[in-house]
N, C-alpha and C. Protein backbone atom coordinates (compact mmCIF):
# COMPACT_ATOMS: atom_id res chain seq x y z
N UNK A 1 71.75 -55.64 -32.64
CA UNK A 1 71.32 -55.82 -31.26
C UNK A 1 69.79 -55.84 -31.13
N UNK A 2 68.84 -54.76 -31.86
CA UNK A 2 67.69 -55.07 -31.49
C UNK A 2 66.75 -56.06 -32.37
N UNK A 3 67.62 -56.47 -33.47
CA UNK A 3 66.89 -58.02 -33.63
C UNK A 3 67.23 -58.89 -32.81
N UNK A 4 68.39 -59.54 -32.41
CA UNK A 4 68.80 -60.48 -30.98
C UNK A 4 67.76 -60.36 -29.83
N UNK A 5 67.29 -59.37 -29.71
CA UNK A 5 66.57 -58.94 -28.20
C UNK A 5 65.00 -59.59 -28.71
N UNK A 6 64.62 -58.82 -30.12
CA UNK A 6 63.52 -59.60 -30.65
C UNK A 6 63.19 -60.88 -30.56
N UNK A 7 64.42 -61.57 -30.77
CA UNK A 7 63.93 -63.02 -31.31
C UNK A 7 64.21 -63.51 -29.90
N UNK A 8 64.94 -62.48 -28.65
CA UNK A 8 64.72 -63.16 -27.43
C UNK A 8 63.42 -63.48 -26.79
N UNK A 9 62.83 -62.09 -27.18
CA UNK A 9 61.55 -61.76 -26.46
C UNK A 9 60.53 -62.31 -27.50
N UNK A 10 61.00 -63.22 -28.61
CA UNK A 10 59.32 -64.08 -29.12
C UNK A 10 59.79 -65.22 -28.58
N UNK A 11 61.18 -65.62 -28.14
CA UNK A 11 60.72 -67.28 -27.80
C UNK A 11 60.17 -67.11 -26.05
N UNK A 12 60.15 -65.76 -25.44
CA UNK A 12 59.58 -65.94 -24.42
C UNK A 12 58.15 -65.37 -24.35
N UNK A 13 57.43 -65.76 -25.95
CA UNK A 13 55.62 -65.72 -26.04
C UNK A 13 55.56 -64.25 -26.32
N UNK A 14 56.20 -63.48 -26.76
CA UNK A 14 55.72 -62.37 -27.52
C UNK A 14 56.03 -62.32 -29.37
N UNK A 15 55.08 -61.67 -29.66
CA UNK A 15 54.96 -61.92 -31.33
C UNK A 15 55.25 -59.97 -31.86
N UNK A 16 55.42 -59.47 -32.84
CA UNK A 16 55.57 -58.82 -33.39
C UNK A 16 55.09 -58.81 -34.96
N UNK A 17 54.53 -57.54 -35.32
CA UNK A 17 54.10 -57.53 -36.39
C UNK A 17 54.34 -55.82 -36.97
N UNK A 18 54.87 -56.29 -38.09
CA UNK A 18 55.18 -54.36 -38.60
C UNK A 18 56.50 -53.86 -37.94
N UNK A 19 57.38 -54.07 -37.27
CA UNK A 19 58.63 -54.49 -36.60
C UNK A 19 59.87 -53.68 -37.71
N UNK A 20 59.68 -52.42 -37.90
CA UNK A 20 60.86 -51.90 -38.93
C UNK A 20 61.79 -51.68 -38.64
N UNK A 21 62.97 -52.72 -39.55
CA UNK A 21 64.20 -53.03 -39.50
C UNK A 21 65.07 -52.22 -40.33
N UNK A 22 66.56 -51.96 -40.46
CA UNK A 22 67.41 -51.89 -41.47
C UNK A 22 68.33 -52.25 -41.67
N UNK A 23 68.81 -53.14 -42.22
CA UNK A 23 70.08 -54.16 -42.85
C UNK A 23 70.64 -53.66 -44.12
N UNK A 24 71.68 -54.28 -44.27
CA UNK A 24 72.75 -53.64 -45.37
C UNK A 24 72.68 -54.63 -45.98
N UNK A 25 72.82 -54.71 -47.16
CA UNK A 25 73.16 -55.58 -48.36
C UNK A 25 74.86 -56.21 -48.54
N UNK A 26 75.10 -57.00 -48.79
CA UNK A 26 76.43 -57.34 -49.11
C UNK A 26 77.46 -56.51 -49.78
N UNK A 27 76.51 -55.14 -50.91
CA UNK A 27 76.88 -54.60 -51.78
C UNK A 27 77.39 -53.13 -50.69
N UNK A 28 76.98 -53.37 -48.59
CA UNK A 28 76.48 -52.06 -48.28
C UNK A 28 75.49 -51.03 -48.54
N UNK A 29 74.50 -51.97 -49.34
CA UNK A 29 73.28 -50.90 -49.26
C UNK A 29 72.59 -51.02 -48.17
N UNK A 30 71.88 -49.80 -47.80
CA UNK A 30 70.68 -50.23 -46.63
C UNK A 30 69.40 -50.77 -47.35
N UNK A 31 69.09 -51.44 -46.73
CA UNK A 31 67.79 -52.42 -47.04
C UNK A 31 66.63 -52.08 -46.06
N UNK A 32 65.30 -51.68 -46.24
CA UNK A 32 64.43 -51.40 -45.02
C UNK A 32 63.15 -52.39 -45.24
N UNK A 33 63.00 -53.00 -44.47
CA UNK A 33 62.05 -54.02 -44.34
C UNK A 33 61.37 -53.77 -42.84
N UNK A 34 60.08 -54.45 -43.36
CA UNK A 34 59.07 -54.04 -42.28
C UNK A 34 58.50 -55.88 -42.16
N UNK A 35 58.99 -56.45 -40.73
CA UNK A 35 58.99 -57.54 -40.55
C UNK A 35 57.86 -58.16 -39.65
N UNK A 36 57.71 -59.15 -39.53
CA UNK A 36 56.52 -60.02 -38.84
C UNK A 36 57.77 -60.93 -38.11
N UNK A 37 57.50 -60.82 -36.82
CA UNK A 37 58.04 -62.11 -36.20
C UNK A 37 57.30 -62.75 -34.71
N UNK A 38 57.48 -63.92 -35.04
CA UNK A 38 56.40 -65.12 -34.46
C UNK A 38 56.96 -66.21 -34.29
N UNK A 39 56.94 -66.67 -33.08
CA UNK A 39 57.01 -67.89 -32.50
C UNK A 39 56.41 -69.26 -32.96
N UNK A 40 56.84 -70.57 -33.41
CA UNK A 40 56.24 -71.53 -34.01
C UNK A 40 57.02 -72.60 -33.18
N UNK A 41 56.00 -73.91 -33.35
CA UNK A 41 56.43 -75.13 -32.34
C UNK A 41 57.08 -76.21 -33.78
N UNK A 42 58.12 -76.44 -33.29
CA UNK A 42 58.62 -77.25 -34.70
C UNK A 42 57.65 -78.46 -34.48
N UNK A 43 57.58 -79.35 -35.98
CA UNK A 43 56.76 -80.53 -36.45
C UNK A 43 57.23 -81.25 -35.12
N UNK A 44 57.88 -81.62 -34.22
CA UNK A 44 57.88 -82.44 -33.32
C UNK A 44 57.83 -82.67 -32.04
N UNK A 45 57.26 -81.01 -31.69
CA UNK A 45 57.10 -80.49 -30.51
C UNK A 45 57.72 -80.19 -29.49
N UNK A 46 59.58 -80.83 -29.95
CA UNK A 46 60.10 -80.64 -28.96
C UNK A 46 61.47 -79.28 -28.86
N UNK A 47 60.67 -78.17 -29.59
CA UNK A 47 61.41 -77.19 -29.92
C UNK A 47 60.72 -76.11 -30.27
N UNK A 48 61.16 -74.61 -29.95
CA UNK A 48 60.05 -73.74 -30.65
C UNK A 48 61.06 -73.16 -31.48
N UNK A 49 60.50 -72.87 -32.59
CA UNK A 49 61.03 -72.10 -33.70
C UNK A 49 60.92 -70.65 -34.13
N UNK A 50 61.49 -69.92 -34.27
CA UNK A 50 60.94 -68.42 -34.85
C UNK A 50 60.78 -68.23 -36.16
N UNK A 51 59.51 -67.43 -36.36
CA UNK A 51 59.38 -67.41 -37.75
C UNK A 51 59.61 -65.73 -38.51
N UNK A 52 60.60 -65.75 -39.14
CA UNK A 52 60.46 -63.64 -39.34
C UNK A 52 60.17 -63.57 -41.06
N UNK A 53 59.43 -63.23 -41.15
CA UNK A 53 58.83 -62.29 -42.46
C UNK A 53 59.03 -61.31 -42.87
N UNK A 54 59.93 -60.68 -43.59
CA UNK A 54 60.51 -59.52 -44.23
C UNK A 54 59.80 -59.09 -45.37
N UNK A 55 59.28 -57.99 -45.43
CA UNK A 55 58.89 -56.84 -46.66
C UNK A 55 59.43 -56.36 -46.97
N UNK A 56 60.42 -55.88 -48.07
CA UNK A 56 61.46 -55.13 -48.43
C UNK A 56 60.04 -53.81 -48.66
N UNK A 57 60.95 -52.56 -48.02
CA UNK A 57 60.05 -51.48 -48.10
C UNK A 57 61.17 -50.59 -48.41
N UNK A 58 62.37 -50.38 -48.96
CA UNK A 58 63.74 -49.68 -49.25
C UNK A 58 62.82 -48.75 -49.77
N UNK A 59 62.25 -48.68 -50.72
CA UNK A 59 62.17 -47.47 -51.75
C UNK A 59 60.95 -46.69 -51.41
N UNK A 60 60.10 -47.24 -50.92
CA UNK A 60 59.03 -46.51 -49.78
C UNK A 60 59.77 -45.75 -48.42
N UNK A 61 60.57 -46.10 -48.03
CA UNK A 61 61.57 -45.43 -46.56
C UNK A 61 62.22 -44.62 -47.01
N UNK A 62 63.08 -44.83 -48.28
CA UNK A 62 63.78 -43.76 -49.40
C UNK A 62 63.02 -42.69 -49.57
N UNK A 63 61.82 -42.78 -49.89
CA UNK A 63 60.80 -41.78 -50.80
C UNK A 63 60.13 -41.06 -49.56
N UNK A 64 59.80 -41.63 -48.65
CA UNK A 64 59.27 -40.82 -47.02
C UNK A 64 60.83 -40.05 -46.90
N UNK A 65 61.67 -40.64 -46.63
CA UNK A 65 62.78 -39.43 -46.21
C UNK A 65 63.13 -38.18 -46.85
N UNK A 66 62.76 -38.52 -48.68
CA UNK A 66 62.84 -37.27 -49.41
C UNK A 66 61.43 -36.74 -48.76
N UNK A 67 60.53 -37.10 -48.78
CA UNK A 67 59.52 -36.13 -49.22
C UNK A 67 59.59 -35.20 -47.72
N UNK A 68 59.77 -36.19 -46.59
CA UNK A 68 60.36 -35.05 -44.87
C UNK A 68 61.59 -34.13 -45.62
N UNK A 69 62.33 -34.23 -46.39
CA UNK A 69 63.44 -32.91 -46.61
C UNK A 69 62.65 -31.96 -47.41
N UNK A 70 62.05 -32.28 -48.45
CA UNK A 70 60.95 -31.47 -49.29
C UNK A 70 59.89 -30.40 -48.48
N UNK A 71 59.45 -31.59 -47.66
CA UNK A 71 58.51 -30.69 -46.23
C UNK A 71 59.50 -29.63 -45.64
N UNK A 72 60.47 -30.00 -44.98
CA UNK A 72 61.56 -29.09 -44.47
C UNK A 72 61.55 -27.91 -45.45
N UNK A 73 62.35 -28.11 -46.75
CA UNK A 73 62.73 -27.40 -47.45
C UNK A 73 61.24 -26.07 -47.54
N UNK A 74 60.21 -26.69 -48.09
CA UNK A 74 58.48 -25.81 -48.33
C UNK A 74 58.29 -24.98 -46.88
N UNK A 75 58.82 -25.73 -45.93
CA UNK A 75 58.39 -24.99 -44.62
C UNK A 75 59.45 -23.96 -44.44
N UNK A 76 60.89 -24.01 -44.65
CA UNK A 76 61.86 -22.63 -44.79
C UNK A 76 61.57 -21.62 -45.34
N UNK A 77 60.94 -22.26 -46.77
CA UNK A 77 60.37 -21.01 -47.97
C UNK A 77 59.50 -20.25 -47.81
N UNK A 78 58.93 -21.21 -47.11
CA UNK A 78 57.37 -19.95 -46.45
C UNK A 78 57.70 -19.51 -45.00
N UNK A 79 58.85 -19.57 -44.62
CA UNK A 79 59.45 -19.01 -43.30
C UNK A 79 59.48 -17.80 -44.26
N UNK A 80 60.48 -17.87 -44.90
CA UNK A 80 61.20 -16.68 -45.48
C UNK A 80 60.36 -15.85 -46.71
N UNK A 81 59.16 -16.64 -46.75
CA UNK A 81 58.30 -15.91 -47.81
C UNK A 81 57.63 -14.65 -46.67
N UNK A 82 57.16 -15.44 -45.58
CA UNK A 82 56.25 -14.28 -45.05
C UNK A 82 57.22 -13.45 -44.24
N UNK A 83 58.50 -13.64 -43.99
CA UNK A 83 59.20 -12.96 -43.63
C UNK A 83 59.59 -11.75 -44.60
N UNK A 84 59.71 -12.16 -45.87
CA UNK A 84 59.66 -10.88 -46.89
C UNK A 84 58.41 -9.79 -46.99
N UNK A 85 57.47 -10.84 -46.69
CA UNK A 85 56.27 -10.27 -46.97
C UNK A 85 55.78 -9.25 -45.54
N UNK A 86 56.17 -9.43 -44.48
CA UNK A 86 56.08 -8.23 -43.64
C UNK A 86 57.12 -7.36 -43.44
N UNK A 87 58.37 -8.17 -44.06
CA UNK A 87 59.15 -6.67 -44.51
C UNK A 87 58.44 -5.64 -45.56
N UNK A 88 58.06 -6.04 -46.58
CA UNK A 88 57.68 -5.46 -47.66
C UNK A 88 56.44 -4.46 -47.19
N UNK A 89 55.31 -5.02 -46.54
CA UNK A 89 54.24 -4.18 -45.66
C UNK A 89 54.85 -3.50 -45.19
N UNK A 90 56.25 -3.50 -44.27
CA UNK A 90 56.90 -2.50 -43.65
C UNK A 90 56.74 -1.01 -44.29
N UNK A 91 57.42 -1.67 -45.09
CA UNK A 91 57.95 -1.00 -46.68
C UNK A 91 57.20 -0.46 -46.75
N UNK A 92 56.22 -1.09 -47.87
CA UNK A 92 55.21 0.10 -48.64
C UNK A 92 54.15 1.39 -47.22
N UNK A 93 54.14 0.33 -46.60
CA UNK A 93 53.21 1.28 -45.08
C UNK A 93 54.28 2.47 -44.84
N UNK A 94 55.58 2.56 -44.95
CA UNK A 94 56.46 3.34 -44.54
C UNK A 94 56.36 4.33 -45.83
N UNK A 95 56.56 3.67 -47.08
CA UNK A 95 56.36 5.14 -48.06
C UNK A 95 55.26 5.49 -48.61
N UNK A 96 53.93 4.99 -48.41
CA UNK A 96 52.93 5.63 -48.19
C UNK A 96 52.50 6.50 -47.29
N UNK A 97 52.96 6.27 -46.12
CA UNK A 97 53.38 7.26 -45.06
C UNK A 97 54.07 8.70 -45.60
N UNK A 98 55.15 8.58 -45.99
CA UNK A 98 55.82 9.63 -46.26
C UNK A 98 55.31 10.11 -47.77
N UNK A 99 55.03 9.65 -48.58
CA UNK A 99 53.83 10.26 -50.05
C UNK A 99 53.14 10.59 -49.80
N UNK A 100 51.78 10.37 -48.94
CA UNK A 100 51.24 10.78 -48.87
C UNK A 100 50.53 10.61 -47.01
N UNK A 101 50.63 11.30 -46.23
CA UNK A 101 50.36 11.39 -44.92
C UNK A 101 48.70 11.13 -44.41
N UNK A 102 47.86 11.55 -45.47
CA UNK A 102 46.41 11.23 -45.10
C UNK A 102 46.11 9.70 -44.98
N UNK A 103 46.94 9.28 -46.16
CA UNK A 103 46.48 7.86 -46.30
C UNK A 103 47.53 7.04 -45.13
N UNK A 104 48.12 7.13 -44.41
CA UNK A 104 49.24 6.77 -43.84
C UNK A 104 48.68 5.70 -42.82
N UNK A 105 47.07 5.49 -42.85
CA UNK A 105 46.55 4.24 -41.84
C UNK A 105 45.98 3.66 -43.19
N UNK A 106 45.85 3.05 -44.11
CA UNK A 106 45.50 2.28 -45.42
C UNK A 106 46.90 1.56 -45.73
N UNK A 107 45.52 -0.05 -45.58
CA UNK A 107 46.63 -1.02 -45.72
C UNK A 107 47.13 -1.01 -46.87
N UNK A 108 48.71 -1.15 -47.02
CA UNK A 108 49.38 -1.46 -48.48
C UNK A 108 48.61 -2.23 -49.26
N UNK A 109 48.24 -2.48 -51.15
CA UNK A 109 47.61 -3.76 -51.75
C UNK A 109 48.90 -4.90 -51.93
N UNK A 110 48.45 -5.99 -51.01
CA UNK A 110 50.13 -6.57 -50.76
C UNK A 110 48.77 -8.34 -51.38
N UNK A 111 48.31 -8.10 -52.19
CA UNK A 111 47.50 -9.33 -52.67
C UNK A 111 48.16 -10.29 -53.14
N UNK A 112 49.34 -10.08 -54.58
CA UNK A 112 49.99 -11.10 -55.01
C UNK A 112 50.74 -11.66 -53.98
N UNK A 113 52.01 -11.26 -52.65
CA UNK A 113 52.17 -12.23 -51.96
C UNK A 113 51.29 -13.03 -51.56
N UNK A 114 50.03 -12.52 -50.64
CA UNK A 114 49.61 -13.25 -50.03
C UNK A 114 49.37 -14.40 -50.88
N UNK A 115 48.86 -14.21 -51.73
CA UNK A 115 48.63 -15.60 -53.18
C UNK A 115 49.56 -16.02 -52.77
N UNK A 116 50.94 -16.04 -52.61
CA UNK A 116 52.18 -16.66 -53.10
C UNK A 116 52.12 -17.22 -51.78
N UNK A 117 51.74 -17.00 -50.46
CA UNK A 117 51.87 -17.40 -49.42
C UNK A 117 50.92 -18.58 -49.08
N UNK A 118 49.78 -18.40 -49.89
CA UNK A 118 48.61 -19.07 -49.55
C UNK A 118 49.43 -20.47 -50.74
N UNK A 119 49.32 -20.76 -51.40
CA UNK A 119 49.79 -21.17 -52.20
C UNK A 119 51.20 -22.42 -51.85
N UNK A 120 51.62 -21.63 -51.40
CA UNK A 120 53.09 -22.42 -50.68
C UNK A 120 52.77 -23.27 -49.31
N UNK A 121 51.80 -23.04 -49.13
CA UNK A 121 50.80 -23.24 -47.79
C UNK A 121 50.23 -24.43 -48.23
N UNK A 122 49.52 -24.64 -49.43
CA UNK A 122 48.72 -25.46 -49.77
C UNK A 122 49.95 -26.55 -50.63
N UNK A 123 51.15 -26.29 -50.99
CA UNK A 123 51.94 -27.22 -51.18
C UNK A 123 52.50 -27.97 -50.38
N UNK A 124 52.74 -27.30 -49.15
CA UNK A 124 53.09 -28.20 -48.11
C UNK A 124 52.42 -29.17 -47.41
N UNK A 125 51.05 -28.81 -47.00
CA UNK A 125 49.88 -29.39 -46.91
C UNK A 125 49.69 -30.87 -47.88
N UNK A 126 49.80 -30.54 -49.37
CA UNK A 126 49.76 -31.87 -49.89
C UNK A 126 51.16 -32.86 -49.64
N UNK A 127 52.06 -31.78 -49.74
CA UNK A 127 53.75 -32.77 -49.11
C UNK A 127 53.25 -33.90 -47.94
N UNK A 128 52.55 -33.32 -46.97
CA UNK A 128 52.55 -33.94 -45.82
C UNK A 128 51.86 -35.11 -45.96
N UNK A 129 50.64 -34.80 -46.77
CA UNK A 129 49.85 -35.70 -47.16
C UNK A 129 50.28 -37.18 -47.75
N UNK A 130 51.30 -36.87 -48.27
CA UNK A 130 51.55 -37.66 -49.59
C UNK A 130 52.43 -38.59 -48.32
């Protein structure tokens, strides 16, 4: 349906460019192409023609959809990383508390998460990038 509407709306003088499509293959594969379509006057003027240009971009649309589940996936982990990680402050703040009561306002040394947090941070960051 929304190619039909396309090729309605170029023979009435609109053009398109970058226009991403997805079609199936004979075999049922999806196919993703990123199309150009344009209006042309046939050799005899007494007809206009459409012209559509297809880029097969399948394995580029493939590889963006993994790398959005990858993002997903990095962004859960560091849900649940810093979610451990202020349990764990809980934690140690709670039995430093009870060991020893003077020290009971001294922050836990909670350094290696944060590494692990900072870290998971900066992986996702390049995910997005990419």
């Amino acid at each position: 349906r929304p190619f039909r509407e396309t090729i309605v709306r170029v023979f009435k003088g609109e053009s398109f460019n970058g226009k991403e499509w997805k079609y199936y293959s004979a075999d049922g594969e999806p196919v993703h192409v990123l199309a150009r379509v344009y209006a042309s006057q046939s050799i005899d003027w007494k007809s206009k023609e459409c012209v559509v240009v297809n880029t097969d971009i399948t394995d580029l649309a493939l590889r963006m959809k993994e790398l959005e589940r990858e993002a997903v996936e990095a962004k859960e982990k560091l849900k649940s990383m810093n979610d451990e990680y202020v349990l764990l402050r809980k934690n140690i703040a709670t039995y430093i508390r009870k060991k020893d009561p003077d020290k009971a306002d001294e922050e836990p040394d909670i350094r290696e998460r944060k590494e692990d947090v900072k870290d998971l941070k900066k992986d996702i960051e390049d995910l997005t990038k990419e």
